[in-house]
C-alpha atoms as a PDB file:
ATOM      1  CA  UNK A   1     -12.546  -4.751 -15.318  1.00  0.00           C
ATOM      2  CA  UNK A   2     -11.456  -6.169 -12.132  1.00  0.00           C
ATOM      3  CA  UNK A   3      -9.408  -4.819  -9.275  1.00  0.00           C
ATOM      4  CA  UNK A   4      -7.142  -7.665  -7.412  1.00  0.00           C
ATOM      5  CA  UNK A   5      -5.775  -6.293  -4.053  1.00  0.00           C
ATOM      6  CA  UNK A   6      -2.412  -7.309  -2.352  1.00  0.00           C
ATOM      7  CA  UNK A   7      -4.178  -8.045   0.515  1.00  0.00           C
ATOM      8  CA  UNK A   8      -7.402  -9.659   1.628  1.00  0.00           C
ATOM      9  CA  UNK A   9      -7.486  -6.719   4.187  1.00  0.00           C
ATOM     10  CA  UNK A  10      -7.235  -3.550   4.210  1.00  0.00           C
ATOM     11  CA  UNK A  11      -4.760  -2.028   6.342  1.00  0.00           C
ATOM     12  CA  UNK A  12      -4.445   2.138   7.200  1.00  0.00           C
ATOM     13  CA  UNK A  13      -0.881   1.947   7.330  1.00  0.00           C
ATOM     14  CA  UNK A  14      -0.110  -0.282   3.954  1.00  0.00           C
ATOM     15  CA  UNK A  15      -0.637   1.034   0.489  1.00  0.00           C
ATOM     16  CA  UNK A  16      -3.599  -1.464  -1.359  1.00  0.00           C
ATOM     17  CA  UNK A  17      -1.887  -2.007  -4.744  1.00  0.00           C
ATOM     18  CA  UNK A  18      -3.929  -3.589  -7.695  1.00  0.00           C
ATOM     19  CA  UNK A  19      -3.728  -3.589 -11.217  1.00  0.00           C
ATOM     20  CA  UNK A  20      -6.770  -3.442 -13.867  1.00  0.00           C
ATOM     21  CA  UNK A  21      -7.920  -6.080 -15.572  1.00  0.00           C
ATOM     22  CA  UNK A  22     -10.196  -6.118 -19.020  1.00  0.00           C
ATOM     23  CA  UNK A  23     -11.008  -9.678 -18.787  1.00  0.00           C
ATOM     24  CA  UNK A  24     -14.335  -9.407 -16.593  1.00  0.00           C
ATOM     25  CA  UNK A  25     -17.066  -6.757 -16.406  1.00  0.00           C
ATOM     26  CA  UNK A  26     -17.342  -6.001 -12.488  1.00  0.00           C
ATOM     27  CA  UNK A  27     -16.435  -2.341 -13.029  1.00  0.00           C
ATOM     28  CA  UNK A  28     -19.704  -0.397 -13.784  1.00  0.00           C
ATOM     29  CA  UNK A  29     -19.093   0.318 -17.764  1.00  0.00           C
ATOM     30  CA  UNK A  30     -20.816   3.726 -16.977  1.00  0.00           C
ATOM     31  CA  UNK A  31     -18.351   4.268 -14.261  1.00  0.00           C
ATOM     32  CA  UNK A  32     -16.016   7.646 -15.394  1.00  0.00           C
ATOM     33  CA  UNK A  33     -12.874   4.999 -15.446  1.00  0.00           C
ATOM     34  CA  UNK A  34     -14.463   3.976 -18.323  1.00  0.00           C
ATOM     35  CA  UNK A  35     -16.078   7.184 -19.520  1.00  0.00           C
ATOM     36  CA  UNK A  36     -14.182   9.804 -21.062  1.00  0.00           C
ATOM     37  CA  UNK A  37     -15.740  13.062 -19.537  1.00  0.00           C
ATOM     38  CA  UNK A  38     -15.011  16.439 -21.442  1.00  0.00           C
ATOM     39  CA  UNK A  39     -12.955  19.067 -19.402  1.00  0.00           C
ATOM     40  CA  UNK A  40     -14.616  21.458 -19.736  1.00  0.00           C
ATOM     41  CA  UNK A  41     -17.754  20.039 -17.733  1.00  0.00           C
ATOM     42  CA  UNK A  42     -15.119  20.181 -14.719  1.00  0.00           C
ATOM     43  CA  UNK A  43     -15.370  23.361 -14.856  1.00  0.00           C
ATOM     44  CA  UNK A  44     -19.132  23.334 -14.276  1.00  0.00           C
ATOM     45  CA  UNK A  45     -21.107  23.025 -11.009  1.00  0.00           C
ATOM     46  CA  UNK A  46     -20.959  18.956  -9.191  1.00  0.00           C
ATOM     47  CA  UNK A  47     -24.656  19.261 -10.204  1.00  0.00           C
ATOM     48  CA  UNK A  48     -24.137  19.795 -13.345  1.00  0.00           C
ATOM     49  CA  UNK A  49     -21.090  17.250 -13.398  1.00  0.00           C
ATOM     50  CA  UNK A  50     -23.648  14.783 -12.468  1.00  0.00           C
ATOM     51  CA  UNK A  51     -26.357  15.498 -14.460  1.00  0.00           C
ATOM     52  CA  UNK A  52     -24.050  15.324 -17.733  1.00  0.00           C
ATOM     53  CA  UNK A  53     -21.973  12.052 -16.574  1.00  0.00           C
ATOM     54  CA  UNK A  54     -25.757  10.565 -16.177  1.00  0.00           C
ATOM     55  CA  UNK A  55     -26.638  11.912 -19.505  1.00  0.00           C
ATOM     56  CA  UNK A  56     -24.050  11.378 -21.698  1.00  0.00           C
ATOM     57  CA  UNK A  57     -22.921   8.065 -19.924  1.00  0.00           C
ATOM     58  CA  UNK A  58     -24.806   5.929 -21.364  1.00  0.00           C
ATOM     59  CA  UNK A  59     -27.145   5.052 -18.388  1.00  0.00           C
ATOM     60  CA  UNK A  60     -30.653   3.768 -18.487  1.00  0.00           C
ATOM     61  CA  UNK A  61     -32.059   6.841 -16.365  1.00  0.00           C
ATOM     62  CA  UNK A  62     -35.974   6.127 -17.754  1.00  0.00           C
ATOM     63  CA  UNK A  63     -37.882   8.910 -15.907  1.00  0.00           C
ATOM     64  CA  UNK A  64     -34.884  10.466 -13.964  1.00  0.00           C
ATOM     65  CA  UNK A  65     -34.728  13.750 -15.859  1.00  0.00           C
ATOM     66  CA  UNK A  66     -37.728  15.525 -17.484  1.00  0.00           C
ATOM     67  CA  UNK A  67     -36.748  16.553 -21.432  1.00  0.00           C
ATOM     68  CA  UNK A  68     -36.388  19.666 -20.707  1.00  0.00           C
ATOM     69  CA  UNK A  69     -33.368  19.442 -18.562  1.00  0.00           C
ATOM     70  CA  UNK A  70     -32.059  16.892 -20.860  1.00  0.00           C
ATOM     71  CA  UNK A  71     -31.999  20.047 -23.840  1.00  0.00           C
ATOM     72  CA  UNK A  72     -30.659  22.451 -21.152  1.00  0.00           C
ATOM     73  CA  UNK A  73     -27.773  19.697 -20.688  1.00  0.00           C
ATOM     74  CA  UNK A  74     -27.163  19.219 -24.320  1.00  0.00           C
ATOM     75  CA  UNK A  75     -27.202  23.057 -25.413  1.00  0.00           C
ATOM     76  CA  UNK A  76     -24.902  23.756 -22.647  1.00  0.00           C
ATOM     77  CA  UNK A  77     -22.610  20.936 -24.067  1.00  0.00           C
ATOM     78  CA  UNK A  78     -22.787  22.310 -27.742  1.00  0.00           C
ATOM     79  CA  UNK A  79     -22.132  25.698 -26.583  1.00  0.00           C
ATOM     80  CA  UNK A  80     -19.336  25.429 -24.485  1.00  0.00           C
ATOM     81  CA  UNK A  81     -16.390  27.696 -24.625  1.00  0.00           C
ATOM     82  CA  UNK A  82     -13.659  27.178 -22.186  1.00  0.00           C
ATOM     83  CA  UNK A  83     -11.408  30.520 -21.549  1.00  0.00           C
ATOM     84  CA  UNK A  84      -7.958  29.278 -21.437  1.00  0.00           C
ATOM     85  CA  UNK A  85      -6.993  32.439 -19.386  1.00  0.00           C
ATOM     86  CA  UNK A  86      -9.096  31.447 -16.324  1.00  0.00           C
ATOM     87  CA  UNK A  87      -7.203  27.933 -15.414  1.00  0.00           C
ATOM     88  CA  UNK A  88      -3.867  26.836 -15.679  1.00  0.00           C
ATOM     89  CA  UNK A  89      -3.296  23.158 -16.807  1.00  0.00           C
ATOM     90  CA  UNK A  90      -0.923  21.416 -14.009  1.00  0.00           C
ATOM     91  CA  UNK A  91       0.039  18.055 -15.078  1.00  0.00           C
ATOM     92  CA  UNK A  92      -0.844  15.629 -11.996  1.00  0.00           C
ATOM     93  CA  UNK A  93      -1.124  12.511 -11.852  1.00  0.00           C
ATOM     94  CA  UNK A  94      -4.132  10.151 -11.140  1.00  0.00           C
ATOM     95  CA  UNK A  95      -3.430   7.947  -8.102  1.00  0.00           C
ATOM     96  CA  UNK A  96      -5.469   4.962  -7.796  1.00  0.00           C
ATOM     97  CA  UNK A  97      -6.872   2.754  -4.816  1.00  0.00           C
ATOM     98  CA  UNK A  98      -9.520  -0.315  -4.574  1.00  0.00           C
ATOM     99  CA  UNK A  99     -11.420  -0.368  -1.596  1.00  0.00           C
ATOM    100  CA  UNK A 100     -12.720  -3.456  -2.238  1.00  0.00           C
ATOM    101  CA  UNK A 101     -16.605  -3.035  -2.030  1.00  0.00           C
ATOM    102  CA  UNK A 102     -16.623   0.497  -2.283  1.00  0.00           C
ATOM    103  CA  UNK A 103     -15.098  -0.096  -5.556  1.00  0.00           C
ATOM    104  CA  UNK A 104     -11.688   2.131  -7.452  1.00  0.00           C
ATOM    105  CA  UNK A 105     -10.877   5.828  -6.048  1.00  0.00           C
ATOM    106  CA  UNK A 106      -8.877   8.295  -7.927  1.00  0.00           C
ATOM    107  CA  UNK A 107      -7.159  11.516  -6.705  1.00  0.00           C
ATOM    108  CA  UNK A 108      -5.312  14.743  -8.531  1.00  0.00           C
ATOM    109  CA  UNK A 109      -5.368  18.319  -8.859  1.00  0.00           C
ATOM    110  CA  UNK A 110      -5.741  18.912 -12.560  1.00  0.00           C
ATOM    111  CA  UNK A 111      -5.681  23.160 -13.004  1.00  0.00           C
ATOM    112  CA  UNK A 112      -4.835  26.345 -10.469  1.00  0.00           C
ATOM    113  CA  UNK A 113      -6.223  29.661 -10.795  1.00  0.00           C
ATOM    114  CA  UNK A 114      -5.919  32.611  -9.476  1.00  0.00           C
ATOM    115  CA  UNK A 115      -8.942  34.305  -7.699  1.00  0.00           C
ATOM    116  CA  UNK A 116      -9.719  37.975  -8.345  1.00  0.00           C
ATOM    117  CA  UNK A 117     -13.075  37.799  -7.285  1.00  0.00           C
ATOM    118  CA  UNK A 118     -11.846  38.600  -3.722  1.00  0.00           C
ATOM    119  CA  UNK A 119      -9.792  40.820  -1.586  1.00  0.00           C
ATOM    120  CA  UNK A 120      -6.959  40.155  -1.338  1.00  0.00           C
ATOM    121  CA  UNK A 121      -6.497  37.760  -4.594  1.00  0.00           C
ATOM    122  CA  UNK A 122      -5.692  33.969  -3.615  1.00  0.00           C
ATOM    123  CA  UNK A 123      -4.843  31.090  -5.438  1.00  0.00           C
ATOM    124  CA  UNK A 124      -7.389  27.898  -6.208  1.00  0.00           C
ATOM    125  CA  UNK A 125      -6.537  24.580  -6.889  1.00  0.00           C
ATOM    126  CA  UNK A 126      -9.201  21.671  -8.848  1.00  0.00           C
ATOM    127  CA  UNK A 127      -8.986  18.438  -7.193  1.00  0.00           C
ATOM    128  CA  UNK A 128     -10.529  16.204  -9.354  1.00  0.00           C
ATOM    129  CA  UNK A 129     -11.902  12.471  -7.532  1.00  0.00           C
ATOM    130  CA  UNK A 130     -12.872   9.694  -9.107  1.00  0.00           C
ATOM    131  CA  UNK A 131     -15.371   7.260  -7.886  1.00  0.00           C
ATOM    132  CA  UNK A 132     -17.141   3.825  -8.880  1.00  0.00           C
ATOM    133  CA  UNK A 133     -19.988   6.006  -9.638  1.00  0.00           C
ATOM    134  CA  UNK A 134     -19.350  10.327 -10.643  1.00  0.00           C
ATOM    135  CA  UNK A 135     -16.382  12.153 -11.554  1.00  0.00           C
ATOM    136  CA  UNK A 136     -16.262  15.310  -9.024  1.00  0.00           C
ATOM    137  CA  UNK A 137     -13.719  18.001  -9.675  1.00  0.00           C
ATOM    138  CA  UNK A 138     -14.017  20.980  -6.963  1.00  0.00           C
ATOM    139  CA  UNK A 139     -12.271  24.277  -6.686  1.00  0.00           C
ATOM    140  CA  UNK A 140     -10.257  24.517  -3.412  1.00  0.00           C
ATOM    141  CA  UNK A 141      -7.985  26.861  -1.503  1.00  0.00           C
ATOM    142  CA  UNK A 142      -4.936  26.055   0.956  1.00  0.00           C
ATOM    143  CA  UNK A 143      -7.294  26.904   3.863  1.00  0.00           C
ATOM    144  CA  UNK A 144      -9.033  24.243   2.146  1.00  0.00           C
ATOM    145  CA  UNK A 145      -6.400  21.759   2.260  1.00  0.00           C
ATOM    146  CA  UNK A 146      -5.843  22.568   5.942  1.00  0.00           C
ATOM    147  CA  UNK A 147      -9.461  21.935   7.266  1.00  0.00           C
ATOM    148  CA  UNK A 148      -9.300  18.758   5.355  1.00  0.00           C
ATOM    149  CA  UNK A 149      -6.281  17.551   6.843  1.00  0.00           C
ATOM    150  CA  UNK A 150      -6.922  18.273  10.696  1.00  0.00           C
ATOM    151  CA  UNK A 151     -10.403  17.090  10.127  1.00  0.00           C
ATOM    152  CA  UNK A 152      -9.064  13.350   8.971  1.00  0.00           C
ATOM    153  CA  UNK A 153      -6.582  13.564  11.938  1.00  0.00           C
ATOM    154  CA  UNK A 154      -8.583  14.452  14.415  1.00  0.00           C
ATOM    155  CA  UNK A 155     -11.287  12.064  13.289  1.00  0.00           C
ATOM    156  CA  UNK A 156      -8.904   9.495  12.583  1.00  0.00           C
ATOM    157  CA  UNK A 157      -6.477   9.442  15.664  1.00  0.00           C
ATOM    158  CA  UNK A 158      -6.431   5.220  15.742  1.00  0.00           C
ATOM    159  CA  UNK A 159      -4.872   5.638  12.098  1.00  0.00           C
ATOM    160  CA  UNK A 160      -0.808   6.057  11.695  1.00  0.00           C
ATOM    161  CA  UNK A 161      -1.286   8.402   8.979  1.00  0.00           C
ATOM    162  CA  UNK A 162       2.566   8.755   8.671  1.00  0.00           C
ATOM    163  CA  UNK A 163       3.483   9.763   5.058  1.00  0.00           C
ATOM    164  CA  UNK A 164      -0.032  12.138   5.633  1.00  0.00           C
ATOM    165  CA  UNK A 165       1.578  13.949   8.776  1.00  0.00           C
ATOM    166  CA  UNK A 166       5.287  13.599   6.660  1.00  0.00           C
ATOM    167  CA  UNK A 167       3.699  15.651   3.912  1.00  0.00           C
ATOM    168  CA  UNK A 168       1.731  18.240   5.556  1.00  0.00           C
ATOM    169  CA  UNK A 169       4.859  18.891   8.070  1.00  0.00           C
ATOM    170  CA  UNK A 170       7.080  19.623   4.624  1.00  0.00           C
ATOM    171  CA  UNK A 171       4.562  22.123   2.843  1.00  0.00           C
ATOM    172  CA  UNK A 172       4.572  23.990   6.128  1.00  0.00           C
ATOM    173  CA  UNK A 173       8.121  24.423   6.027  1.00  0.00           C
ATOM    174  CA  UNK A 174       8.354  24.594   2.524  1.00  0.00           C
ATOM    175  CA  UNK A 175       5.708  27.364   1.989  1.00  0.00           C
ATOM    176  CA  UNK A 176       6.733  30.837   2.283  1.00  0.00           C
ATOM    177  CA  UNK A 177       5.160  33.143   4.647  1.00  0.00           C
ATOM    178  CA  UNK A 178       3.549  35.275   2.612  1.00  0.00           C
ATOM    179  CA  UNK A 179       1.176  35.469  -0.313  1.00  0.00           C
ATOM    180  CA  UNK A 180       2.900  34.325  -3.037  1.00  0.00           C
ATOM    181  CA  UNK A 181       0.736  34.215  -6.713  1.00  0.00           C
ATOM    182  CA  UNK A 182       3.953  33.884  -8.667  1.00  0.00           C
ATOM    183  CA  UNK A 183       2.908  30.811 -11.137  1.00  0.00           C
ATOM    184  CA  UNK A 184       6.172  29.004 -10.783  1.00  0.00           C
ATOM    185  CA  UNK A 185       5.495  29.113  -6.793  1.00  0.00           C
ATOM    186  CA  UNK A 186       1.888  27.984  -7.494  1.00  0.00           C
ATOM    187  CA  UNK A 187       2.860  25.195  -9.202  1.00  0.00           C
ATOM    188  CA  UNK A 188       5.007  23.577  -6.913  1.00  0.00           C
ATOM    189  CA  UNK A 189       2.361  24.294  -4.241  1.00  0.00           C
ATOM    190  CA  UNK A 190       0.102  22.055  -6.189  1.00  0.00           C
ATOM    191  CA  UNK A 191       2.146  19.313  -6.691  1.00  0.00           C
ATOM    192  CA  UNK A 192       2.807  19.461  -2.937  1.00  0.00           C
ATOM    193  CA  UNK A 193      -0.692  19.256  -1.713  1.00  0.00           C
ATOM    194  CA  UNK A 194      -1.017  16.819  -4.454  1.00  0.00           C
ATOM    195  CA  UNK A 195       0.844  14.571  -2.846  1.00  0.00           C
ATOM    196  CA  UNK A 196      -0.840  15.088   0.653  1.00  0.00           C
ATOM    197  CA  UNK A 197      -3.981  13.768  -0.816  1.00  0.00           C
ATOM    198  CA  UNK A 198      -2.037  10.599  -2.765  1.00  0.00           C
ATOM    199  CA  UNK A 199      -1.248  10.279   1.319  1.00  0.00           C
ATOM    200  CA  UNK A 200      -4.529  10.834   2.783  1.00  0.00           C
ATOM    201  CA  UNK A 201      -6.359   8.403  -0.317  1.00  0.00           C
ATOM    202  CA  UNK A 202      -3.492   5.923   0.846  1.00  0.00           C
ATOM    203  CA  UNK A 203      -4.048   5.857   4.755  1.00  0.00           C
ATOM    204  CA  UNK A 204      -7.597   6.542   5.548  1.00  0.00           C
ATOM    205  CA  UNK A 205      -9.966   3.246   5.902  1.00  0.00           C
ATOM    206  CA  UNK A 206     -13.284   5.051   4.534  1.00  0.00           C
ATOM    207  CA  UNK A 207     -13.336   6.376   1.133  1.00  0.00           C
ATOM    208  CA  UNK A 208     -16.813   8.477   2.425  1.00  0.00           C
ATOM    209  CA  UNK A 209     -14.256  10.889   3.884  1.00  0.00           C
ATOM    210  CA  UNK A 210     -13.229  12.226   0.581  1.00  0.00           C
ATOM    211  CA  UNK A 211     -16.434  11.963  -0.972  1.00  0.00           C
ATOM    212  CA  UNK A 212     -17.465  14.668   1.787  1.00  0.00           C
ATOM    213  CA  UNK A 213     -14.831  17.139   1.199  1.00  0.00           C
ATOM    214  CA  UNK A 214     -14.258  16.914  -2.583  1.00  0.00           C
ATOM    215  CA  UNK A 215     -18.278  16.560  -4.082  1.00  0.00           C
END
């Protein structure tokens, strides 16, 4: 696969466009565009993520892993048993973006769930991102989404970052003021912050952002 940009640079403010190609081989074949990775293991730790994309993947790891961990990996995988009552399915959509070297980046919030493990209950969202390399999918709260947002700002202020600022100014307006856990409320939540990170993946210059907040 190869990724052909609309530009030969990349600009902050302009939304890199490209479109895949199965005519070449420059995409790592292990990368997880190419590997289909269960979804259950999303639900699982990043370091277990890892260990069973490098696993199952197909990758010539020679000494990386000792056998045991390898049969702690593949009971885990025979014996898994997703509760459907835990996560909600929300259908988002996977945004894409080449940045050139560092390769394809992918973006969406896949489930929501409620968390009871805390006082008072709040609601959790699982942004799944995509690299060259892993598949990372990470449970995060609104508070989440707000450190995440002023942290790119503020360490960003020589970027535009318009449809970003756009976005975030809506949910504020849009959101009520209190705790709401009504699933129909959730729902549009996540498809709102959603779309702040389709924003963010759009108009930042450094991928390595992302990679901090969301492995």
């Amino acid at each position: 696969m190869t990724f052909f940009e609309s530009n030969t640079t990349t600009k902050s403010y302009d939304w890199d466009f490209f479109y895949i190609s199965s005519t070449s081989g420059d995409l790592n074949k292990y990368s997880p565009f190419c590997v289909k990775i269960p979804e259950w293991v999303s639900f699982e730790s990043v370091e277990f993520q890892i260990l069973w994309q490098d696993i199952y993947s197909g990758r010539d790891l020679k000494d990386k892993y000792n056998n045991i961990t390898k049969k702690n990996i593949i009971s885990k995988a025979s014996q898994s048993n997703l509760s459907e009552s835990k996560y909600t399915k929300f259908s988002g959509i996977m945004v894409l973006r080449s940045f050139k070297k560092g390769g394809a980046f992918g973006i969406q919030i896949t489930h929501f769930r409620i968390n009871k493990d805390n006082i008072p209950n709040f609601a959790e969202y699982l942004v799944k991102l995509k690299t060259n390399k892993y598949e990372y999918s990470t449970w995060k709260r609104y508070t989440d989404f707000y450190n995440i947002y002023s942290d790119i700002i503020l360490n960003n202020p020589n970027l535009l970052m318009k449809s970003t600022k756009s976005t975030w100014r809506f949910i504020q307006i849009w959101k009520s003021w209190f705790r709401n856990l009504k699933t129909s409320y959730i729902k549009k939540k996540a498809y709102l912050l959603e779309c702040l990170l389709h924003d963010i993946l759009y108009e930042i210059n450094n991928p390595e952002q992302l990679i901090n907040y969301f492995t």
